[in-house]
Protein backbone atom coordinates (compact mmCIF):
# COMPACT_ATOMS: atom_id res chain seq x y z
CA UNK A 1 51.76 105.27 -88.59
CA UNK A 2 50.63 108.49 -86.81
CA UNK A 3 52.25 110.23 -87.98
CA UNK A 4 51.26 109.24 -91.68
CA UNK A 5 47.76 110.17 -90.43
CA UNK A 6 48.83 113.59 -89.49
CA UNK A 7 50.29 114.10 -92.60
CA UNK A 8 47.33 112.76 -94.47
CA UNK A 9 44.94 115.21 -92.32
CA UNK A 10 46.81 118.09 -93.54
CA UNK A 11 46.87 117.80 -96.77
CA UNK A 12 43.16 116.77 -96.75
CA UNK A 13 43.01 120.47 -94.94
CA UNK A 14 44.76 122.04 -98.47
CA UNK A 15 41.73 120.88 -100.72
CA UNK A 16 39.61 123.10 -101.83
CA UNK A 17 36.33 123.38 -99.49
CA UNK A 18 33.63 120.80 -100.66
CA UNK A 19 30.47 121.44 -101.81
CA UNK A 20 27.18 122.87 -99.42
CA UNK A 21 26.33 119.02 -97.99
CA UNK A 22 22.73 119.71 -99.30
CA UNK A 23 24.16 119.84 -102.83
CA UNK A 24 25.81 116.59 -102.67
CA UNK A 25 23.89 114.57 -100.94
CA UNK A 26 20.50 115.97 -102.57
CA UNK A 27 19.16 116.00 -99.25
CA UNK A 28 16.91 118.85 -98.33
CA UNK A 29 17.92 122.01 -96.06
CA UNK A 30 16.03 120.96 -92.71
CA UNK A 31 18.04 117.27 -92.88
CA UNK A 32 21.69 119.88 -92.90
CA UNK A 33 20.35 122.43 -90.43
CA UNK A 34 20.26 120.55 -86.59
CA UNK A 35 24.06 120.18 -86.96
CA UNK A 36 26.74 122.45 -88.54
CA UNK A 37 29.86 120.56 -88.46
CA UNK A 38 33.17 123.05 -87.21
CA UNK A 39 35.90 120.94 -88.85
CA UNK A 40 36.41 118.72 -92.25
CA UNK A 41 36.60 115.46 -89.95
CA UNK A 42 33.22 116.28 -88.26
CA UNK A 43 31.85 116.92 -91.87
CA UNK A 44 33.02 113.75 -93.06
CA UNK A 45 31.12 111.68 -90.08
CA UNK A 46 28.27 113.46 -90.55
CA UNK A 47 28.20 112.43 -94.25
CA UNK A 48 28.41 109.16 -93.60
CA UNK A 49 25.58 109.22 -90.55
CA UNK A 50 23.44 110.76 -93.35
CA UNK A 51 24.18 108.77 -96.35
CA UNK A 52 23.24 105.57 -94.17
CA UNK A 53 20.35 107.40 -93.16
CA UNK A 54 19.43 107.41 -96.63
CA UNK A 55 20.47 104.17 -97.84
CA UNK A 56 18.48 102.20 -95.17
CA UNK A 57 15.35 104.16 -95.86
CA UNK A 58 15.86 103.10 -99.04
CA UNK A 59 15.91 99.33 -97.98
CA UNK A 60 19.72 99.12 -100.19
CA UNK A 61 22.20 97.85 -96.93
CA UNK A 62 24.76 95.64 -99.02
CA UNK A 63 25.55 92.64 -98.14
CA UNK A 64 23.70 91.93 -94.56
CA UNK A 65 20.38 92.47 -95.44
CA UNK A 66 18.46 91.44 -99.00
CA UNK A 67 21.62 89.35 -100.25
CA UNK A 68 20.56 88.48 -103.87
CA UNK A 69 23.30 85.92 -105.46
CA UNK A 70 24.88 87.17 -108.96
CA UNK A 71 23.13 85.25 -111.58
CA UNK A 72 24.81 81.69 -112.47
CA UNK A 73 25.48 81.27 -115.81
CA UNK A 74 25.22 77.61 -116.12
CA UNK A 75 22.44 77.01 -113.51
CA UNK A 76 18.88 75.27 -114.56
CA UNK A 77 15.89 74.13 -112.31
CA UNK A 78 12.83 72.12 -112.65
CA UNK A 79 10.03 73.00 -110.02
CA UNK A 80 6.92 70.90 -109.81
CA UNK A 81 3.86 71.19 -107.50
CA UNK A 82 1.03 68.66 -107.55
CA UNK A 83 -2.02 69.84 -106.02
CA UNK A 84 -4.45 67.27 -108.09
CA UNK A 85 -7.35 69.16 -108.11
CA UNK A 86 -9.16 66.79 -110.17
CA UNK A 87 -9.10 63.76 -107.62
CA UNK A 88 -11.26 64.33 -104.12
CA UNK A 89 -8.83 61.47 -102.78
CA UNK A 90 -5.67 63.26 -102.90
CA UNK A 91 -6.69 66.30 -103.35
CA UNK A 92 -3.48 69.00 -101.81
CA UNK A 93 -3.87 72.67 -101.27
CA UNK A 94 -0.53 74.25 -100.75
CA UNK A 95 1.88 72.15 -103.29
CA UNK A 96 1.53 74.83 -106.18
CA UNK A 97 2.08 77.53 -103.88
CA UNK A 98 5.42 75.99 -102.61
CA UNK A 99 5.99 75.48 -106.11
CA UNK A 100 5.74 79.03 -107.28
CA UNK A 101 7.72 80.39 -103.89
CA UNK A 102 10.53 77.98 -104.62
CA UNK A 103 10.64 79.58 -108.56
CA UNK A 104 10.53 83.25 -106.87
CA UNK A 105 13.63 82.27 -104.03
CA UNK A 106 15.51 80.40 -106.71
CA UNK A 107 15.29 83.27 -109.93
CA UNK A 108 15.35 86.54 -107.01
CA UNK A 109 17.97 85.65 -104.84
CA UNK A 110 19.82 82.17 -105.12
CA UNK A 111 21.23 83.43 -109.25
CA UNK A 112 19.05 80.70 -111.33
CA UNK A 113 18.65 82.53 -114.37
CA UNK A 114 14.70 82.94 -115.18
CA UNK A 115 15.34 81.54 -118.64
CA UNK A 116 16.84 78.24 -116.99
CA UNK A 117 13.75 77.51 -114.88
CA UNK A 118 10.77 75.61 -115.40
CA UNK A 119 7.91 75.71 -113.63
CA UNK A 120 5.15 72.17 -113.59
CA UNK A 121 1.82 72.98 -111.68
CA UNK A 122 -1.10 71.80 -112.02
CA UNK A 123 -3.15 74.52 -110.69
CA UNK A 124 -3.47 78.10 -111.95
CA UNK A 125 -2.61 80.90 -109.33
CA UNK A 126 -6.55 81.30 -108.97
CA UNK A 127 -7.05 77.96 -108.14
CA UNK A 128 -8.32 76.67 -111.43
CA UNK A 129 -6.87 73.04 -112.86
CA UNK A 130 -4.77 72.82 -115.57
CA UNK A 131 -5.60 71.60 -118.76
CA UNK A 132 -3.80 68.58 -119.42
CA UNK A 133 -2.20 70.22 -122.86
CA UNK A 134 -1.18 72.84 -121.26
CA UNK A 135 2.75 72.89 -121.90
CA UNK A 136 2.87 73.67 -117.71
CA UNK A 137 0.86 70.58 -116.77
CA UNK A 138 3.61 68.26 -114.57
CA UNK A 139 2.60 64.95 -116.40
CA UNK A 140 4.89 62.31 -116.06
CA UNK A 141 5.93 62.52 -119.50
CA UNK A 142 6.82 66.05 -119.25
CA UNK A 143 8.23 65.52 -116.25
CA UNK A 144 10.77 62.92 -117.77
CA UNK A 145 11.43 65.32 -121.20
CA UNK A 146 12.07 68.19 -118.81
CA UNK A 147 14.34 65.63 -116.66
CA UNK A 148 16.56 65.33 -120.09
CA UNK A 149 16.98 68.60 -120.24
CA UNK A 150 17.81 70.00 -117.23
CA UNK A 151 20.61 66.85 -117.44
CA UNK A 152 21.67 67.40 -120.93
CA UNK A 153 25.32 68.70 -121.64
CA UNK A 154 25.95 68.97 -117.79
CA UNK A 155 29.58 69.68 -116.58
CA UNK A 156 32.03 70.22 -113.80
CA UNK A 157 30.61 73.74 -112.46
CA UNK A 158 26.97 73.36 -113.37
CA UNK A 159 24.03 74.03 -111.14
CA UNK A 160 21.14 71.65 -111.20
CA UNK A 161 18.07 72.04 -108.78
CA UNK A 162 14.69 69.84 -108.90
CA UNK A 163 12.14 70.86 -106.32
CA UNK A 164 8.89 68.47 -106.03
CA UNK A 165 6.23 69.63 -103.88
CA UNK A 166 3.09 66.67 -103.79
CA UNK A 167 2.40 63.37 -103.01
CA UNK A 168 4.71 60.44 -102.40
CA UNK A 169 3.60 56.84 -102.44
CA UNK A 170 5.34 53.12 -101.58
CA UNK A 171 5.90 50.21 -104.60
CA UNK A 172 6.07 47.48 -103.18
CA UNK A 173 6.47 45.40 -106.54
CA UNK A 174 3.41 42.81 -106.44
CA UNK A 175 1.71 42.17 -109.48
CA UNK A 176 -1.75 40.80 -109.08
CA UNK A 177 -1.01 37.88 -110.35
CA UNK A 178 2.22 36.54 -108.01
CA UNK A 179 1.72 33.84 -105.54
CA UNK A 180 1.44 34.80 -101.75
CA UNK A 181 4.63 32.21 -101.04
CA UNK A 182 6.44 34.06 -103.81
CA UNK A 183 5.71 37.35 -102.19
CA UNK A 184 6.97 36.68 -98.68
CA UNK A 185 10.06 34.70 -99.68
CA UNK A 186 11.28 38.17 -101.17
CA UNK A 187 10.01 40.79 -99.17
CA UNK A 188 12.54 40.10 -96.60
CA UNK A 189 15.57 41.19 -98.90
CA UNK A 190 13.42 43.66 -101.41
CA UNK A 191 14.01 47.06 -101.28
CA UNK A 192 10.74 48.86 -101.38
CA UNK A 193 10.87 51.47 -104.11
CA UNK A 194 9.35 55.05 -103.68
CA UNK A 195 7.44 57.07 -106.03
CA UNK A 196 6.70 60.84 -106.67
CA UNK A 197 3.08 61.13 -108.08
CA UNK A 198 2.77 62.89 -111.38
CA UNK A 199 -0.53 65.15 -111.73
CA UNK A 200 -1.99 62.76 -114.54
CA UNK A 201 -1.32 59.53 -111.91
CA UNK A 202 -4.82 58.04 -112.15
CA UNK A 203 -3.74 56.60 -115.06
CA UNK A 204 -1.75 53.14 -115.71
CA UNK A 205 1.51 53.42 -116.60
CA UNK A 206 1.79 50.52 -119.30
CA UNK A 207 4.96 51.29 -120.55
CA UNK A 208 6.70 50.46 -117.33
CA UNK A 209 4.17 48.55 -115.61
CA UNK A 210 2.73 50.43 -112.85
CA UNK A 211 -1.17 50.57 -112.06
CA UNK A 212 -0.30 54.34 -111.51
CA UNK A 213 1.72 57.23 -113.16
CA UNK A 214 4.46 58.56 -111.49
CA UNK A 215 8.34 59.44 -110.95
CA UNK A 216 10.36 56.36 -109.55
CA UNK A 217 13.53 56.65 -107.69
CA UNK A 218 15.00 54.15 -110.25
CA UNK A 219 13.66 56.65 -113.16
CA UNK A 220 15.69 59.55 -111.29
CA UNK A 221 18.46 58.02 -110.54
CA UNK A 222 19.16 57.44 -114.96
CA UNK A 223 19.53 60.90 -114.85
CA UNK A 224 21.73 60.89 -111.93
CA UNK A 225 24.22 58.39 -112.58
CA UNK A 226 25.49 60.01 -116.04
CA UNK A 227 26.55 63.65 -114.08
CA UNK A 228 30.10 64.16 -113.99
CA UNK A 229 32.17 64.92 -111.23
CA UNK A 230 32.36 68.72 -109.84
CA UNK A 231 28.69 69.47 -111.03
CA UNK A 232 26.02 70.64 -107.61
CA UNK A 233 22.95 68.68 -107.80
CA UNK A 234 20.22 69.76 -105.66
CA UNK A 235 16.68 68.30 -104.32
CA UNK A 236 14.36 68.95 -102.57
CA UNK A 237 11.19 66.61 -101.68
CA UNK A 238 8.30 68.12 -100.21
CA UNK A 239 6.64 65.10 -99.66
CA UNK A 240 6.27 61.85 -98.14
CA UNK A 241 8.42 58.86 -99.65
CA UNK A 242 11.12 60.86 -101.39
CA UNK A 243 14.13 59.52 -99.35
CA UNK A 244 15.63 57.89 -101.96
CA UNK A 245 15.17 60.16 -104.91
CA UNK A 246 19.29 60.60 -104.46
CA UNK A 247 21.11 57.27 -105.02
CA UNK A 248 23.45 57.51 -102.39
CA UNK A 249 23.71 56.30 -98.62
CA UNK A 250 24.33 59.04 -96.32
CA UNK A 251 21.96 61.67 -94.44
CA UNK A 252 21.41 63.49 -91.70
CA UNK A 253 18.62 62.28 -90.00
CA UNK A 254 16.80 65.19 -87.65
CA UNK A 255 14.81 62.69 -85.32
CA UNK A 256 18.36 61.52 -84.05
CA UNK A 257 19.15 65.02 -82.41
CA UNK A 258 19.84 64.68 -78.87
CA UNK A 259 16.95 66.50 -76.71
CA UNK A 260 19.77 68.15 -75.03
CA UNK A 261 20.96 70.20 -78.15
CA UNK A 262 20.25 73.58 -77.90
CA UNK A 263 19.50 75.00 -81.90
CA UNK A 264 19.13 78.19 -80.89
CA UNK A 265 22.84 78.39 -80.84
CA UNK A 266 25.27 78.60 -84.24
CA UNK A 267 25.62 74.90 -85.94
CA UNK A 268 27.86 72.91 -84.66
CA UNK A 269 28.61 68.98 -86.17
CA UNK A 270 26.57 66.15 -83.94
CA UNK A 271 28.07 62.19 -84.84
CA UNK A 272 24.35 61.53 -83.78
CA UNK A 273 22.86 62.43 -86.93
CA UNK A 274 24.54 60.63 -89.10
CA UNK A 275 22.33 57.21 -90.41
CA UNK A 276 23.26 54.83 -93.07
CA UNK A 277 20.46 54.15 -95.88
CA UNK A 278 17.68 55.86 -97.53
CA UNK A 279 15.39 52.71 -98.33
CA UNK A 280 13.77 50.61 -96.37
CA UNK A 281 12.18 46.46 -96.58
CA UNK A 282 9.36 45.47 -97.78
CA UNK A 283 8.48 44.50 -94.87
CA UNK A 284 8.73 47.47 -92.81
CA UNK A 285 6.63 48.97 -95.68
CA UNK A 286 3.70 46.40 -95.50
CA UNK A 287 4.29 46.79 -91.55
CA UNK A 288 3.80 50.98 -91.98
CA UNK A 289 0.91 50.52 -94.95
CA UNK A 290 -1.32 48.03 -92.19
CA UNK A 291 -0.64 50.10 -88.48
CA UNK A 292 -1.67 53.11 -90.42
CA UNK A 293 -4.20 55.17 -88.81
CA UNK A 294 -6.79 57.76 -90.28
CA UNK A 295 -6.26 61.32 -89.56
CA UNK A 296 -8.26 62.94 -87.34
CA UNK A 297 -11.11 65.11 -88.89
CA UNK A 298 -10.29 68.00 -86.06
CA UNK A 299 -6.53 67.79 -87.04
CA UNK A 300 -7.19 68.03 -90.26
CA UNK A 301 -8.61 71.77 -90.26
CA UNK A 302 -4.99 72.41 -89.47
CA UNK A 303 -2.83 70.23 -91.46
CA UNK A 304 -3.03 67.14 -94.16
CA UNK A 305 -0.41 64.75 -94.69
CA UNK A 306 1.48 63.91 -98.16
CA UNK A 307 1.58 60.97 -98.21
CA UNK A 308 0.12 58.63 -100.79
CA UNK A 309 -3.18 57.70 -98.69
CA UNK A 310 -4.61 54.29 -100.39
CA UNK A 311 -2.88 55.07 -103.93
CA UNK A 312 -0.55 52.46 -103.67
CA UNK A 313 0.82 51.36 -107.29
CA UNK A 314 0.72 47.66 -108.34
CA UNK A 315 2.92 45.90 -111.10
CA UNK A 316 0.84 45.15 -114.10
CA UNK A 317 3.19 42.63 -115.51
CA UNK A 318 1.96 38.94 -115.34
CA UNK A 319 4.41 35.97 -115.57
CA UNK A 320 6.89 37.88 -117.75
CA UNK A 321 7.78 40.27 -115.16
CA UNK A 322 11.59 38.68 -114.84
CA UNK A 323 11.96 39.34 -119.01
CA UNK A 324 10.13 42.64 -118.65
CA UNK A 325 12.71 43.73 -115.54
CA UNK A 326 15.87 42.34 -117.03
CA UNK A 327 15.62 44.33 -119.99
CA UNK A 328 14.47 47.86 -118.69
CA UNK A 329 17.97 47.42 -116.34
CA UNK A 330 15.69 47.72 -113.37
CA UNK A 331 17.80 44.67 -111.69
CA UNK A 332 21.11 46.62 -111.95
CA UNK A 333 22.22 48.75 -109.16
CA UNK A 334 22.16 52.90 -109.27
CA UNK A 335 25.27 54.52 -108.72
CA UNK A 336 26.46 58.34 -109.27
CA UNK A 337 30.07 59.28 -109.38
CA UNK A 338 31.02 60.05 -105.39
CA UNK A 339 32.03 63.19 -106.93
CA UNK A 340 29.25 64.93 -107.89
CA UNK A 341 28.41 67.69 -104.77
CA UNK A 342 24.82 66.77 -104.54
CA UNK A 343 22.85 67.62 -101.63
CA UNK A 344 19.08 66.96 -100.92
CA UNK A 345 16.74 67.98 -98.26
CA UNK A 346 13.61 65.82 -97.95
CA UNK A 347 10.86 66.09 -95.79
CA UNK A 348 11.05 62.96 -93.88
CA UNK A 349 12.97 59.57 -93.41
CA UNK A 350 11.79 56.36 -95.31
CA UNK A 351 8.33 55.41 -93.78
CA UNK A 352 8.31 59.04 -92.01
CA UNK A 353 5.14 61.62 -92.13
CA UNK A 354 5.24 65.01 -94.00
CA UNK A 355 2.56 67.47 -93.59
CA UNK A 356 1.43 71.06 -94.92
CA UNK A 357 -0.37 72.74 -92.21
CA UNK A 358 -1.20 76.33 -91.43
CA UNK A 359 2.11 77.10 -90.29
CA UNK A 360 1.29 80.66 -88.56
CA UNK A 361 -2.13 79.84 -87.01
CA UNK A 362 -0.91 79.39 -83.14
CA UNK A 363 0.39 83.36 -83.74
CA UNK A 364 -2.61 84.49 -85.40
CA UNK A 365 -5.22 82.83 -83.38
CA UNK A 366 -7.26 82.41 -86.59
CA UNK A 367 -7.96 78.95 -88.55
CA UNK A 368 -8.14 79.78 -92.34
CA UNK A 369 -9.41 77.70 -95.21
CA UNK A 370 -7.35 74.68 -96.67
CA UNK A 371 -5.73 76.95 -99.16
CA UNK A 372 -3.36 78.67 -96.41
CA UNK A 373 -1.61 75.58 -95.96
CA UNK A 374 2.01 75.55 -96.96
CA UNK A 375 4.22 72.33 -96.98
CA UNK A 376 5.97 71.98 -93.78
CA UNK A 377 9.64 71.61 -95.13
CA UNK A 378 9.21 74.36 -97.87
CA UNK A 379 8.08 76.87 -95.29
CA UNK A 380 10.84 76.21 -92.93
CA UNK A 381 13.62 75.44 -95.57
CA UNK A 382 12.94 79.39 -97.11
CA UNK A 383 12.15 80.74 -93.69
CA UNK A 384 15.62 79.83 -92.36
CA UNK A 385 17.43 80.91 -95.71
CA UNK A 386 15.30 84.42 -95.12
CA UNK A 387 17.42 84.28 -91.57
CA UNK A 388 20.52 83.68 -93.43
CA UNK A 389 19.99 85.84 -95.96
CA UNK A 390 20.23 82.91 -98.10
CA UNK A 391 23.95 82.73 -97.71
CA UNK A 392 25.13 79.63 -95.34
CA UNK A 393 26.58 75.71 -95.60
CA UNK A 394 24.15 72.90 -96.27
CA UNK A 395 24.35 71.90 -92.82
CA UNK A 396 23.20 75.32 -91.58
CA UNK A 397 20.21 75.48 -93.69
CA UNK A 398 18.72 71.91 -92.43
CA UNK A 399 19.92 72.67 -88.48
CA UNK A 400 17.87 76.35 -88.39
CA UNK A 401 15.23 74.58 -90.26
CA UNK A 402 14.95 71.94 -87.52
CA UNK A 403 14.43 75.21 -85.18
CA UNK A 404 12.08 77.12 -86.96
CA UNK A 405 9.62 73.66 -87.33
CA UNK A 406 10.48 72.97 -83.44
CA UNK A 407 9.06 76.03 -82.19
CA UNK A 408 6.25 75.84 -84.69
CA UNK A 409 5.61 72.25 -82.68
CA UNK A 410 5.92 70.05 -85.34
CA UNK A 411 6.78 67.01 -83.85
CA UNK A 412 6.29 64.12 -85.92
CA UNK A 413 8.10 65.43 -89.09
CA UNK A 414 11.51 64.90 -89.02
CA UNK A 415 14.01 67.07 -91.91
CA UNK A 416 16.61 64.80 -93.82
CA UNK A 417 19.54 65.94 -95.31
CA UNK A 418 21.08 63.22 -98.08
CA UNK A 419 24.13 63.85 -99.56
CA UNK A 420 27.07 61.90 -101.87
CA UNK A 421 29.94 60.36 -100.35
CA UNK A 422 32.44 62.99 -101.67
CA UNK A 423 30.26 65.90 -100.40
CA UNK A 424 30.68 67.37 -97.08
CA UNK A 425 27.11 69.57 -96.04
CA UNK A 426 29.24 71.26 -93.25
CA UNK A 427 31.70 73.51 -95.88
CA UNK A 428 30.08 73.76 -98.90
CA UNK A 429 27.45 76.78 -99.63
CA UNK A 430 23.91 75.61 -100.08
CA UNK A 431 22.77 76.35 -103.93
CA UNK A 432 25.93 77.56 -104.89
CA UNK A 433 28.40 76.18 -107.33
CA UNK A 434 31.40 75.10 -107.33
CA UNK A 435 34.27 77.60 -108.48
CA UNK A 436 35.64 77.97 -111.40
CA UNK A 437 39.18 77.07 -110.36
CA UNK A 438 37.27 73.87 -109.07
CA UNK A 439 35.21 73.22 -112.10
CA UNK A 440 38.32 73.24 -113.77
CA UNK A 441 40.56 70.81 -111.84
CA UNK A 442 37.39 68.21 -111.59
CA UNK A 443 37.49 68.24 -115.83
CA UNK A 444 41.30 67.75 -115.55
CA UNK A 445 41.10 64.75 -112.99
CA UNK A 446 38.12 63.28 -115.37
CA UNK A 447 40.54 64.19 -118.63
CA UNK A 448 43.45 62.47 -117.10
CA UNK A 449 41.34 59.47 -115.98
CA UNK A 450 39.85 58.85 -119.64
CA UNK A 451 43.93 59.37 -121.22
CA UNK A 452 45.67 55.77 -121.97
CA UNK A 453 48.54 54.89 -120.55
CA UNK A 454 51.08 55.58 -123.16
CA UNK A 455 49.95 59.24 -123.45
CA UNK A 456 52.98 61.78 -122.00
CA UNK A 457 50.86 64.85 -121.70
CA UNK A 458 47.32 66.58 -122.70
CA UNK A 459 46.56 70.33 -123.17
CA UNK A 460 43.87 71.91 -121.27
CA UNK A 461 41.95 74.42 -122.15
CA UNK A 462 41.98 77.38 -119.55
CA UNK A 463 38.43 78.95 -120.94
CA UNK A 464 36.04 75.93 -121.50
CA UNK A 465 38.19 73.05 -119.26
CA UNK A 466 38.37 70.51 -121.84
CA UNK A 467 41.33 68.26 -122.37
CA UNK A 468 43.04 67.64 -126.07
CA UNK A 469 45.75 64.70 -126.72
CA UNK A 470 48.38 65.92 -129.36
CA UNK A 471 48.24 64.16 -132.56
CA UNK A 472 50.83 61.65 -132.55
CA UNK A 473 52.49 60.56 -135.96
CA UNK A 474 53.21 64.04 -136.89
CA UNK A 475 57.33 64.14 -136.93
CA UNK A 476 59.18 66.57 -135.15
CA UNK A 477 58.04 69.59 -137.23
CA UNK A 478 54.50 69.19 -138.42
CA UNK A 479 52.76 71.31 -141.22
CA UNK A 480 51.82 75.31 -139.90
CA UNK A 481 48.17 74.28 -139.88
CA UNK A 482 48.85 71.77 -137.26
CA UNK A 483 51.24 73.37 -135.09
CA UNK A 484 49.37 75.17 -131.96
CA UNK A 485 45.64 73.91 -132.75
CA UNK A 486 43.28 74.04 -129.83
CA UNK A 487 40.62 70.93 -130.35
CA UNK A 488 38.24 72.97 -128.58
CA UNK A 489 37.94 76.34 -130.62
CA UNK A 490 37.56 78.57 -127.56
CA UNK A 491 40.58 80.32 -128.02
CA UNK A 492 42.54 82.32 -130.93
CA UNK A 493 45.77 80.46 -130.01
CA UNK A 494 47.86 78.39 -128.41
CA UNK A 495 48.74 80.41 -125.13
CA UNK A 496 45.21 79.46 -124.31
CA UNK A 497 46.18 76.07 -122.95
CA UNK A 498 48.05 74.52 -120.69
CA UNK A 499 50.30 71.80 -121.08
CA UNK A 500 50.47 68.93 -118.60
């Protein structure tokens, strides 16, 4: 091996002489003149001290610093923020802004193309409400239209993010005109449903029944349960009551760290975390509604909660509710194929407080308006992917998040991480998809799942992952038009699939 080097040095000595450094580098003649290197390995180290000289002043240093993701292909978004504007009651002040920063992180560095994001506010970036018409305006029937699309024609190695930054609320499922008795024999075994409130939510939803307008977990989880297997789903809920916007079972509860855990250190798995359910009683949620307390006016100057305050939806369905729920489907149980890698970080556990505060003010010293605010989990969620440089596992994300709010001293807002039963947060890269080796053998598992029994084999197309049955009945040698045919079209012949 050395004496390969030696050999390599010597003819290296042969070449011609290289250019004057100044001429190569473009540097000028001061940067060349405190050193004059005596020998062509001396030259060669001073090139590179130079050239990284120039490529940090530049801000351009690879990999380590300013890691922007290569654009996804088949990613899409949908970003709302809620600051209701219109409504002194639940009136928010740093929704849209978390809104717009998510849009920014998710286009600049995590590879959503521009084209596949859409972006709900209700609030201009001057602070002036939106007109209702306005095709940006996050009502809840745009919400729902833009929920088809970003779901529409999803497959194995798709990326899917929806990021809602406003007020949560409670349904607890009473219509005005059920019995007390009736109520409490059922509020022991009902699940209390959450809600995301929609920008237009002062008004009745009479199409499903609600005195208010807004985004259901039930409503979500139609979209959910229809994803195939292999496809990254991501949320994240900046907001109070948003546990169960992901029908599954599973999170990662931050209020169950041990006070001896040191997260200043690198991640490392804690058994602790782990909690079972994302819904709670009704109940517990009566319980919660009735020991709440105001906030203190003082407090407030530094932080406001996001929750739904006394917005608390109502059924509007009289005695027909039971016909009314039986055919919307709202009796049958949500499910989403194990499969599906979703993830979601919410701001709180069921019945838990999320804030946005002034997030810097114990540095600064200084106590700005209500429009500095920032929602707690957004802040800390992009402040530990800027420590990253957005490149890490789920787990990472939500365990340097937990840091950053700790030594802000936030201490009554505890991070969730929910995620599906065939997702592990630990290995897989947050916002990232799955490869395309992977997309492909999750459409071959589906294929072969959906094939009846008597089939012997299926081609699979290597380009676009789909699966194609041979036409049976065809004889031994069928017509030239038929022999080699790929279903799919992606490819100008047969050597483009694969035969299992």
């Amino acid at each position: 091996m050395l004496q390969s080097n030696v050999v390599g040095f010597e003819r290296c000595a042969e070449m011609p002489a290289p250019l004057p450094m100044v001429e190569r580098l473009n540097l000028p003649a001061a940067v060349a003149a405190p050193f004059k290197p005596h020998s062509l390995h001396e030259d060669w180290e001073y090139q590179d001290a130079v050239l990284d000289q120039k490529l940090a002043a530049k801000g351009c240093r690879g990999v380590t610093h300013g890691y922007s993701r290569s654009e996804v292909e088949r990613s899409r978004a949908l970003v709302i923020g809620c600051n209701y504007p219109r409504s002194k009651q639940l009136r928010l002040w740093g929704a849209v802004a978390d809104a717009r920063s998510w849009a920014a992180a998710l286009t600049a560095r995590l590879g959503v193309s521009s084209k596949g994001v859409s972006l709900l506010v209700d609030e201009t970036s001057d602070g002036t409400p939106m007109d209702e018409s306005d095709s940006q305006f996050p009502s809840q029937r745009r919400i729902l239209d833009h929920c088809t699309k970003l779901t529409q024609g999803a497959q194995a190695g798709d990326l899917i993010v929806l990021v809602f930054c406003g007020r949560g609320t409670l349904v607890l499922n009473n219509s005005e005109e059920h019995d007390k008795e009736e109520e409490q024999e059922g509020d022991e075994t009902k699940q209390a449903e959450e809600g995301l409130l929609c920008a237009d939510c002062d008004a009745a939803d009479w199409i499903r029944g609600y005195s208010l307008r807004m985004i259901t977990a039930g409503m979500l989880a139609h979209f959910w349960e229809d994803l195939p297997r292999g496809l990254v789903l991501n949320l994240i809920i900046d907001s109070e009551h948003g546990c169960s916007m992901l029908p599954v079972s599973r999170r990662l509860d931050a209020a169950r760290i041990p006070a001896s855990v040191n997260l200043n250190v690198e991640p490392f798995p804690l058994m602790e975390v782990l909690a079972v359910g994302v819904t709670c009683s009704q109940v517990a949620a009566k319980a919660a509604i009735a020991h709440a307390t105001s906030a203190d006016p003082e407090a407030e100057r530094y932080y406001g909660r996001r929750g739904g305050k006394d917005a608390l939806p109502h059924r509007r369905w009289l005695r027909g509710q039971l016909l009314w729920d039986t055919t919307a489907g709202q009796n049958e149980p949500f499910s989403m194929h194990n499969e599906v890698q979703a993830f979601a970080f919410m701001a709180t556990c069921p019945l838990g407080e999320a804030f946005e505060a002034h997030m810097d003010r114990r540095s600064s010293g200084k106590v700005r308006g209500p429009s500095g605010r920032r929602g707690v989990l957004t802040h800390c969620i992009l402040r530990a992917l800027e420590e990253m440089n957005f490149q890490g596992t789920y787990y990472a994300v939500w365990w340097n998040a937990i840091r950053i709010a700790r030594q802000a001293k936030v201490g009554h807002q505890f991070f969730q991480l929910v995620f599906s039963d065939g997702a592990d947060p630990t290995l897989r890269e947050a916002f990232e998809p799955v490869s395309d080796a992977e997309a492909r053998a999750y459409a071959r598992r589906t294929i072969l799942e959906q094939l009846p029994e008597d089939s012997e084999r299926v081609h699979f197309c290597s380009r676009c992952t789909t699966g194609h049955v041979p036409q049976q009945g065809l004889g031994e040698n069928p017509p030239l038009s038929a022999r080699g045919a790929i279903s799919c079209g992606c490819g100008p012949s047969h050597a483009e699939c694969m035969v299992m």
